[in-house]
C-alpha atoms as a PDB file:
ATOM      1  CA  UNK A   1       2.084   2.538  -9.363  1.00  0.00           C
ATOM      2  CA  UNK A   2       4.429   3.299  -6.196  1.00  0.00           C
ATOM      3  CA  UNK A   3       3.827   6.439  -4.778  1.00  0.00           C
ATOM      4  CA  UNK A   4       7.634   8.251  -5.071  1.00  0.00           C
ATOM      5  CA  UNK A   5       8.144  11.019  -1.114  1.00  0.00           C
ATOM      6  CA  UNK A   6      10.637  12.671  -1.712  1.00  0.00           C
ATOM      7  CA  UNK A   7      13.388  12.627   0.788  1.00  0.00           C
ATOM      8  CA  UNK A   8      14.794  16.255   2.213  1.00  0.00           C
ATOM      9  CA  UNK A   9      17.436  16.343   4.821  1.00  0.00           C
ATOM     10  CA  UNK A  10      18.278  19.388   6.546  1.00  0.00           C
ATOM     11  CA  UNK A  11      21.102  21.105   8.552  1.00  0.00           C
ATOM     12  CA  UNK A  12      21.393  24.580   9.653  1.00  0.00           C
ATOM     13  CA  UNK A  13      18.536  25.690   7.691  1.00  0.00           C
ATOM     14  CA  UNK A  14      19.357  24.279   3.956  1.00  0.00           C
ATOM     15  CA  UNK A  15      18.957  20.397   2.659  1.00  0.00           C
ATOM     16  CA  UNK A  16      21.819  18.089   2.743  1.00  0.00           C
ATOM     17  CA  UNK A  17      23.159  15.066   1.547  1.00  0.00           C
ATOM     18  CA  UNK A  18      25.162  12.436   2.287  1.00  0.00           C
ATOM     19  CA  UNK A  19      26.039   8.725   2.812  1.00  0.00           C
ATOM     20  CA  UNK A  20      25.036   6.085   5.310  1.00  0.00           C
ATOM     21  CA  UNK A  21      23.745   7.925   7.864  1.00  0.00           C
ATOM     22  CA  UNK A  22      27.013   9.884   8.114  1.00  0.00           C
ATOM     23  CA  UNK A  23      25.397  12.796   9.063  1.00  0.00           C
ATOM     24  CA  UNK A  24      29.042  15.002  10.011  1.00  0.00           C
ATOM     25  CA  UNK A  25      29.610  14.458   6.176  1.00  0.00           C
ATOM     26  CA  UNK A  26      26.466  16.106   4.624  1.00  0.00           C
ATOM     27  CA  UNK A  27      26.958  18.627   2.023  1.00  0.00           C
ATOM     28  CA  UNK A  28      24.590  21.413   0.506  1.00  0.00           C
ATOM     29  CA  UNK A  29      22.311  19.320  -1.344  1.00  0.00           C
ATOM     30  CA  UNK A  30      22.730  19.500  -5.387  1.00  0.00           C
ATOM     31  CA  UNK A  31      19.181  18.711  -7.167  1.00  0.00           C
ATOM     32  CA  UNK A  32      17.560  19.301 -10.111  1.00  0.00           C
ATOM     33  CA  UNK A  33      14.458  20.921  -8.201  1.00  0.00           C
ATOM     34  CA  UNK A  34      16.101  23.914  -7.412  1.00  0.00           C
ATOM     35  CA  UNK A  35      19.193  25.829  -8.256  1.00  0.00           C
ATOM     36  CA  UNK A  36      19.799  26.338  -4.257  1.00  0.00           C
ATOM     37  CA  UNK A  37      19.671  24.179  -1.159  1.00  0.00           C
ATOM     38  CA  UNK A  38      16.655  26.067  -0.010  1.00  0.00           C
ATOM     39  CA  UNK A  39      13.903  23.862   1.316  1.00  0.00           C
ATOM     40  CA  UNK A  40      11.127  25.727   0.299  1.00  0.00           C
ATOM     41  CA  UNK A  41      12.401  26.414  -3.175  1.00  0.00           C
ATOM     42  CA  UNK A  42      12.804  22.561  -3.556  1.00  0.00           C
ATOM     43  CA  UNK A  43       9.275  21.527  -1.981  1.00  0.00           C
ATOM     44  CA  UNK A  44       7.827  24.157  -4.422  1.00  0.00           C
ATOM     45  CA  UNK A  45       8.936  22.818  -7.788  1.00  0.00           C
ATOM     46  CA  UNK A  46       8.789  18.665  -6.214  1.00  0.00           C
ATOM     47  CA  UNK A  47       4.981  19.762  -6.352  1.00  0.00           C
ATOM     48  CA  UNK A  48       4.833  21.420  -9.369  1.00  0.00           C
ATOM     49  CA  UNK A  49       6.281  18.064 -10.496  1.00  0.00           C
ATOM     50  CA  UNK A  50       3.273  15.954  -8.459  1.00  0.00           C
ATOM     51  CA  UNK A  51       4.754  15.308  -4.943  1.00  0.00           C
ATOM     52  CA  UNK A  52       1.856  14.825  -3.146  1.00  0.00           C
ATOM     53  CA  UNK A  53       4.143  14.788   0.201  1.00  0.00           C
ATOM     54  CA  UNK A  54       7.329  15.195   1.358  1.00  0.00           C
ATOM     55  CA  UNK A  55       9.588  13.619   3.784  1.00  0.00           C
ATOM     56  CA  UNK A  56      12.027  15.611   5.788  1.00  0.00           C
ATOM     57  CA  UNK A  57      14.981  14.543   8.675  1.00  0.00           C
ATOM     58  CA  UNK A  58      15.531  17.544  10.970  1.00  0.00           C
ATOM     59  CA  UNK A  59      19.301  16.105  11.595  1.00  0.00           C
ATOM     60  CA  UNK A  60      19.866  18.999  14.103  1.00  0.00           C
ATOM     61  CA  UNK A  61      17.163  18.252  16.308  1.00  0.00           C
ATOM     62  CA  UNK A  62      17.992  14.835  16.108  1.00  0.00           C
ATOM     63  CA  UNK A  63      21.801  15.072  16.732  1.00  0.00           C
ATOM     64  CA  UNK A  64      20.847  18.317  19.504  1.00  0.00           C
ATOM     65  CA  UNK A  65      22.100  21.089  17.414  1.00  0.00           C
ATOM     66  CA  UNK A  66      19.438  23.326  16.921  1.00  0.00           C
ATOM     67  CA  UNK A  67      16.967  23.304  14.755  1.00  0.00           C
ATOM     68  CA  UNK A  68      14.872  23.749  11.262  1.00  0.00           C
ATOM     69  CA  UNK A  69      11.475  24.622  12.375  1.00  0.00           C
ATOM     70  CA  UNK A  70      10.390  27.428  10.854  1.00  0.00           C
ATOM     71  CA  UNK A  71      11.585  26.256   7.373  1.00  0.00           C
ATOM     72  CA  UNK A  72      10.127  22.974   8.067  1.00  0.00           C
ATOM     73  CA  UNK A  73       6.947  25.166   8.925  1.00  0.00           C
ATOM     74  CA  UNK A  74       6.755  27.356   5.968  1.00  0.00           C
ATOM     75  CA  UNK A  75       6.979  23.758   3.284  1.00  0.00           C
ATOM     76  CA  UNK A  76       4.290  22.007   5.109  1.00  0.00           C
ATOM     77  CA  UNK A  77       2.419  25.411   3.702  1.00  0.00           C
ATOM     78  CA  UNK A  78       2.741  24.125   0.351  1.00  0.00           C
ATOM     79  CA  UNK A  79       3.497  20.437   0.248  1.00  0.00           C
ATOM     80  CA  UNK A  80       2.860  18.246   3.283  1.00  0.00           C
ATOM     81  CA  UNK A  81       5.432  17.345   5.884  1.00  0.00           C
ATOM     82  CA  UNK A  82       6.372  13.734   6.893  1.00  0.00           C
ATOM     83  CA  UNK A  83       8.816  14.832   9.892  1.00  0.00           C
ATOM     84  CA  UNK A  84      11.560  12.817  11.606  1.00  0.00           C
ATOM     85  CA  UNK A  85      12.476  15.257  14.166  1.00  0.00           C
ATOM     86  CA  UNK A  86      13.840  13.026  16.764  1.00  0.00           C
ATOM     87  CA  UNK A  87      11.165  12.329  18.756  1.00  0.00           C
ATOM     88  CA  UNK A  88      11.666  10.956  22.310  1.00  0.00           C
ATOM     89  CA  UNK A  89       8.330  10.532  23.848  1.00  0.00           C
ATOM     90  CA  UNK A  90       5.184  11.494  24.078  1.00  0.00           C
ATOM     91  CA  UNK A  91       5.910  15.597  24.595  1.00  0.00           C
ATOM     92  CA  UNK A  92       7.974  15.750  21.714  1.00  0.00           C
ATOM     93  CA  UNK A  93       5.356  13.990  19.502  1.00  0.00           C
ATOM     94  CA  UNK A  94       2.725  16.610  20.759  1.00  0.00           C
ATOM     95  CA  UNK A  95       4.684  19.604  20.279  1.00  0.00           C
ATOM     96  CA  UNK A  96       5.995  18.441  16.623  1.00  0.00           C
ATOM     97  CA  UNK A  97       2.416  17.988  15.577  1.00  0.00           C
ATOM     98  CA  UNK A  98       2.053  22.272  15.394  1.00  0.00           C
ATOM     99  CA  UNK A  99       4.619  21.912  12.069  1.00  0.00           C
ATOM    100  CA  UNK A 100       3.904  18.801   9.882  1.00  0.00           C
ATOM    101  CA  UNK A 101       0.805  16.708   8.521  1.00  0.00           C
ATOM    102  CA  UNK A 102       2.266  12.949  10.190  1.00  0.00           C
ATOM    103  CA  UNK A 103       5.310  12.962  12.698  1.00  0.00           C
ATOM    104  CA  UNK A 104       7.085   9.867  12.357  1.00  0.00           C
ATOM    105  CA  UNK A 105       8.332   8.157  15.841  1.00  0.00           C
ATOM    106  CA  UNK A 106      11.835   6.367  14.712  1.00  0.00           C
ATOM    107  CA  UNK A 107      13.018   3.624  16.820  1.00  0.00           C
ATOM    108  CA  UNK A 108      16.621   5.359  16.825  1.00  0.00           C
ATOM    109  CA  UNK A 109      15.295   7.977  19.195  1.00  0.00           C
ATOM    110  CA  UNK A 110      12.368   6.523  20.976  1.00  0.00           C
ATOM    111  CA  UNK A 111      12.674   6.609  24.727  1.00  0.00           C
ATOM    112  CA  UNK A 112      10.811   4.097  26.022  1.00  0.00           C
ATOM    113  CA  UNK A 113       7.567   1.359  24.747  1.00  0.00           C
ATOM    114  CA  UNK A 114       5.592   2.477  27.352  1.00  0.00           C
ATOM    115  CA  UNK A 115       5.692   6.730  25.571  1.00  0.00           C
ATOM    116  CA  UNK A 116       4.799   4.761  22.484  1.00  0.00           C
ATOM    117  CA  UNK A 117       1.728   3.172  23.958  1.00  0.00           C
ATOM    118  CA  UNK A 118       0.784   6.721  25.446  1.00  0.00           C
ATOM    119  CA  UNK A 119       1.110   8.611  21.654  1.00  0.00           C
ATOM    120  CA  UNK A 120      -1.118   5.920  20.321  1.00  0.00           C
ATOM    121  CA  UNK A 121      -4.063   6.208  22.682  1.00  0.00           C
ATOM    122  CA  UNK A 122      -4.079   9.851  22.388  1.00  0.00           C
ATOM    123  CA  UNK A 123      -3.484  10.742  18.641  1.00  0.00           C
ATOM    124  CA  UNK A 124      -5.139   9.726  15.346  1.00  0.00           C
ATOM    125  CA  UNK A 125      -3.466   7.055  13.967  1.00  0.00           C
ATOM    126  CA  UNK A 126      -3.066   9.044  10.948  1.00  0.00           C
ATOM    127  CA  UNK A 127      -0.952  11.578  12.593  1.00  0.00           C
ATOM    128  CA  UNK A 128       1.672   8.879  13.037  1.00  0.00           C
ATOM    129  CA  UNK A 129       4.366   6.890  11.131  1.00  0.00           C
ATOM    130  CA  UNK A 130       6.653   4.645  12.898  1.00  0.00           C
ATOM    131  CA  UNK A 131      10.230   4.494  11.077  1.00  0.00           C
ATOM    132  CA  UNK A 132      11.787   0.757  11.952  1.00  0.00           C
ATOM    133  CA  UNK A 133      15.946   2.034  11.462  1.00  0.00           C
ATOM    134  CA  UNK A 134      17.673  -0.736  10.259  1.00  0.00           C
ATOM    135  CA  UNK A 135      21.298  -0.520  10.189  1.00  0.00           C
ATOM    136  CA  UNK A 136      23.943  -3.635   9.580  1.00  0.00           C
ATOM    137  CA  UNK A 137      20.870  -5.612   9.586  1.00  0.00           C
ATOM    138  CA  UNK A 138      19.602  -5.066  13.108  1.00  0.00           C
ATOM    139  CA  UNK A 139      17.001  -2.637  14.556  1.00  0.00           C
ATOM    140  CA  UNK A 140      18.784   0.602  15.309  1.00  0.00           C
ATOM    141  CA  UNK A 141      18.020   2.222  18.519  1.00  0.00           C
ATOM    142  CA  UNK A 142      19.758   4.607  21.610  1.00  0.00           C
ATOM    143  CA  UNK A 143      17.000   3.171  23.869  1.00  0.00           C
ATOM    144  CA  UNK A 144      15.312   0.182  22.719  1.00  0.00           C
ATOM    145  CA  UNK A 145      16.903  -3.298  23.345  1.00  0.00           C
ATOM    146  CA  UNK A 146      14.957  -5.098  20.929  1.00  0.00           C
ATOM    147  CA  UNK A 147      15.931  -7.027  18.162  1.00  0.00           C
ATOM    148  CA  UNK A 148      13.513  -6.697  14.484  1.00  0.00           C
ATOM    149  CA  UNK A 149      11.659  -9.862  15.403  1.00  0.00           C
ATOM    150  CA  UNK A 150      10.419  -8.492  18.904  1.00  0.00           C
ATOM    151  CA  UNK A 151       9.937  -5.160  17.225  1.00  0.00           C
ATOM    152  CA  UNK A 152       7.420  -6.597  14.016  1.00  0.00           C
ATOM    153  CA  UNK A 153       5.213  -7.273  17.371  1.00  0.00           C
ATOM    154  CA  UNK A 154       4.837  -4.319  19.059  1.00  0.00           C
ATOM    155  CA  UNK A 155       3.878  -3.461  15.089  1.00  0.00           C
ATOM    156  CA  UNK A 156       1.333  -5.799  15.050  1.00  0.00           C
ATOM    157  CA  UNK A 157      -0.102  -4.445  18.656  1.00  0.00           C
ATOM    158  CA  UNK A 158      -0.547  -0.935  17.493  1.00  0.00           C
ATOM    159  CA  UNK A 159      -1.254  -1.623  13.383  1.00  0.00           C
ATOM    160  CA  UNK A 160       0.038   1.755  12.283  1.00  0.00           C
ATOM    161  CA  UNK A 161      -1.325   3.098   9.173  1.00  0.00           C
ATOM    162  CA  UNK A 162       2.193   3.665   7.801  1.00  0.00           C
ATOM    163  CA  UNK A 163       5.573   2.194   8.771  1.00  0.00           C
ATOM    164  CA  UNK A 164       8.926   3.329   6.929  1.00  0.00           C
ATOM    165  CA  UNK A 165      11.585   0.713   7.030  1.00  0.00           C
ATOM    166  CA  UNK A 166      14.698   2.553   6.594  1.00  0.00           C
ATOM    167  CA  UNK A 167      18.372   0.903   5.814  1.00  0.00           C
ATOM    168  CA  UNK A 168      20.349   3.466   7.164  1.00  0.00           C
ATOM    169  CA  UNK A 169      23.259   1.590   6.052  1.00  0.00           C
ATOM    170  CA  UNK A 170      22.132   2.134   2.232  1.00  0.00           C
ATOM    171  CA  UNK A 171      20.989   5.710   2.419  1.00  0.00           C
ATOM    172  CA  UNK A 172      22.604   7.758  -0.103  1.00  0.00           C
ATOM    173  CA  UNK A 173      24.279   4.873  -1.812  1.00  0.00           C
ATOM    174  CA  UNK A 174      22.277   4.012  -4.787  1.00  0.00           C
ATOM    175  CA  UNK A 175      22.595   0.245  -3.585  1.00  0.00           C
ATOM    176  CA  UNK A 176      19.269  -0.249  -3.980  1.00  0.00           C
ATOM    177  CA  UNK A 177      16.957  -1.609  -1.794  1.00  0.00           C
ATOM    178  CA  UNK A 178      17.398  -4.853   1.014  1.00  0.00           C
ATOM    179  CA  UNK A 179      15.941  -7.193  -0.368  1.00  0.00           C
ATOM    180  CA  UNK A 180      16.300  -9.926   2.843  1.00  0.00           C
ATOM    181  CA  UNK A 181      15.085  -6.492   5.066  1.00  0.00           C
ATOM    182  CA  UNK A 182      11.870  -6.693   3.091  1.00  0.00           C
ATOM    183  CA  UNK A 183      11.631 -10.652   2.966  1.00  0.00           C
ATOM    184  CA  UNK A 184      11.006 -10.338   6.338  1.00  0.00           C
ATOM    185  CA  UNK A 185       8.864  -7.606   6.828  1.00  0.00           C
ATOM    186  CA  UNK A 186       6.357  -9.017   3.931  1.00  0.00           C
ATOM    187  CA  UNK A 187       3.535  -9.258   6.076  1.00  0.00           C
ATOM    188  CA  UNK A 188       3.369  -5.468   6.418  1.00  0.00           C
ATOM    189  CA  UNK A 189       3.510  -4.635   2.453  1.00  0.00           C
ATOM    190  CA  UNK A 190       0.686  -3.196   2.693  1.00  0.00           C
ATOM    191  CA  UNK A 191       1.891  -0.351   5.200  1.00  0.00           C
ATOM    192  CA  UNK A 192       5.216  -0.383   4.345  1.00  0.00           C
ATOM    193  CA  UNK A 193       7.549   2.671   2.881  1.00  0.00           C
ATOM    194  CA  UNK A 194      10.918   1.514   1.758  1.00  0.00           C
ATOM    195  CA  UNK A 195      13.376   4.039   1.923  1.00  0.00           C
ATOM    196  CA  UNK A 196      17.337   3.619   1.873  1.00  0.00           C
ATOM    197  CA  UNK A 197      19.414   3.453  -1.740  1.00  0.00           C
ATOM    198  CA  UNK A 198      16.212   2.944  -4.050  1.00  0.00           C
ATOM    199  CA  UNK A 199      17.093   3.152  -7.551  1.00  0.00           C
ATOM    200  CA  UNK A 200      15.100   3.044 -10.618  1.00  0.00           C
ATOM    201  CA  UNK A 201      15.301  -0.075 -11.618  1.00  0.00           C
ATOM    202  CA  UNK A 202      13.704  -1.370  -8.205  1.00  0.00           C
ATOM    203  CA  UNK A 203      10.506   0.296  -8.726  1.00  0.00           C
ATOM    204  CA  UNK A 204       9.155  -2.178 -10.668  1.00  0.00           C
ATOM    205  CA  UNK A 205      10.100  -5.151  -8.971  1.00  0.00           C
ATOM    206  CA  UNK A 206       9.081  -3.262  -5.171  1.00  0.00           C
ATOM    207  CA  UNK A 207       5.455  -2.726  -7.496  1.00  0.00           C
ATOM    208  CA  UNK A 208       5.526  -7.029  -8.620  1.00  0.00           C
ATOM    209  CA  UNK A 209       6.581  -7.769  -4.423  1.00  0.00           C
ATOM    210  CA  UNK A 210       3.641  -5.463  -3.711  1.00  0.00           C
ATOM    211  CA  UNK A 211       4.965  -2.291  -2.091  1.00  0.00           C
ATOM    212  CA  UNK A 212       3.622   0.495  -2.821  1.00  0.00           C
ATOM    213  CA  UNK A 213       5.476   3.412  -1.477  1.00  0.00           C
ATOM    214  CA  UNK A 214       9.298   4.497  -1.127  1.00  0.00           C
ATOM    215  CA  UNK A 215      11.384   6.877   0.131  1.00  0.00           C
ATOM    216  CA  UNK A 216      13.867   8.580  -2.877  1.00  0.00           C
ATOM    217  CA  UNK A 217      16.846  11.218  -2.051  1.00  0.00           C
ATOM    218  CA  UNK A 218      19.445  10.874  -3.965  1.00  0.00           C
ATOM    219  CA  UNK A 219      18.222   9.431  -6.903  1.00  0.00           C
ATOM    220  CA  UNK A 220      15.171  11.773  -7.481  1.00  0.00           C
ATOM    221  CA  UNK A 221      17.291  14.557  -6.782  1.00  0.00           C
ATOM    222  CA  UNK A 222      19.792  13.833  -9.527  1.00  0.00           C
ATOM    223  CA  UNK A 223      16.457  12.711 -12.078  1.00  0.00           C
ATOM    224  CA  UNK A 224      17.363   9.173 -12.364  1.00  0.00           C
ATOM    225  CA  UNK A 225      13.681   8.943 -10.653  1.00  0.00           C
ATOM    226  CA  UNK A 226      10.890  10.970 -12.021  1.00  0.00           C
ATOM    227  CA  UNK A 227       8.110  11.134  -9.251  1.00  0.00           C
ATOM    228  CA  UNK A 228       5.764   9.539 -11.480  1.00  0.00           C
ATOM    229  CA  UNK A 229       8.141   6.832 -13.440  1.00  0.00           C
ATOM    230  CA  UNK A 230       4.894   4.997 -15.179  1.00  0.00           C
END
């Protein structure tokens, strides 16, 4: 059975949604979880419906506009927090560990290999998810100039308990997922969690190409996707 974490974006204090990655085009998100955007509210009833986790995108702290901390604090009260806040380096990784169970460290706003290699010999590995961005088929990064190829090794130097490969491209879209994206990061399966315009009818065939966990927005939040489909 794939495990189903919830996605929640969020934006001057409520969840979003959008297309793409097109983050100046979010709107109040519209789910069946809640009758209002509120984060909390949502997180609440995703458990009462078996989330065991939840993943949230801080989109102001990553695009520098503020932030969502304290509602990002008060969900990780009742459901744990995967959290893409945008970190940088090592600082930001240390600070973001006061709100949220794992802090994910997303190659679009990673500084530098070398703050990497400094989070990983002073946290528990199980405080940390890297997120590989994909978008238009190549790694998506401000800093790195890497391609997916050189990046699947500095994966295989630090062997991180989880690694989300996200297709920004396909967020939002109900696309469903990359299949070629995948082909190549088989050798990971075991750590991998898809994310990026999963539908319902690629659960089972992520389950028979042995993945095991993905990422669901849009299509959980509109019930196309129950969080436990089998």
């Amino acid at each position: 059975m794939i495990e189903i974490i919830p996605v929640l974006d969020l934006k001057n204090h409520i969840a979003v949604s959008g297309k793409s990655g097109q983050r100046n085009t979010y709107t109040p998100l519209q789910t069946i979880y809640s009758p209002n955007p509120n984060p909390f509210d949502i997180a609440g009833n995703l458990k009462i419906n078996n989330a065991k986790r939840v993943y949230i995108a801080d989109l102001d702290l990553i695009e520098k506009q503020g932030h969502n901390i304290d509602q990002i604090k008060n969900t990780n009260m009742i459901l744990p927090v995967i959290l893409d806040a945008g970190v940088k380096n090592y600082e930001s990784f240390k600070f973001y560990l006061n709100f949220a169970y794992k802090i994910i460290i997303a190659t679009e706003t990673l500084e530098s290999i070398e703050e990497l290699d400094k989070i990983f010999k002073t946290f528990p590995s199980e405080r940390i998810i890297i997120s590989v961005d994909v978008k238009d088929g190549k790694l998506y990064s401000q800093n790195l100039n890497m391609n997916l190829k050189e990046f699947q090794e500095i994966l295989k130097k630090y062997d991180p308990s989880e690694i989300i490969l996200l297709d920004i491209s396909r967020v939002g879209t109900g696309e469903g997922f990359n299949k070629e994206l995948l082909e190549k990061f088989k050798d990971f399966k075991d750590q991998i969690i898809i994310g990026g315009g999963i539908q319902a009818k690629d659960l089972q065939k992520l389950e028979e190409l042995g993945f095991k966990k993905a990422l669901v927005g849009t299509a959980l939040h509109k019930g196309e996707i129950k969080i436990n489909p089998f």
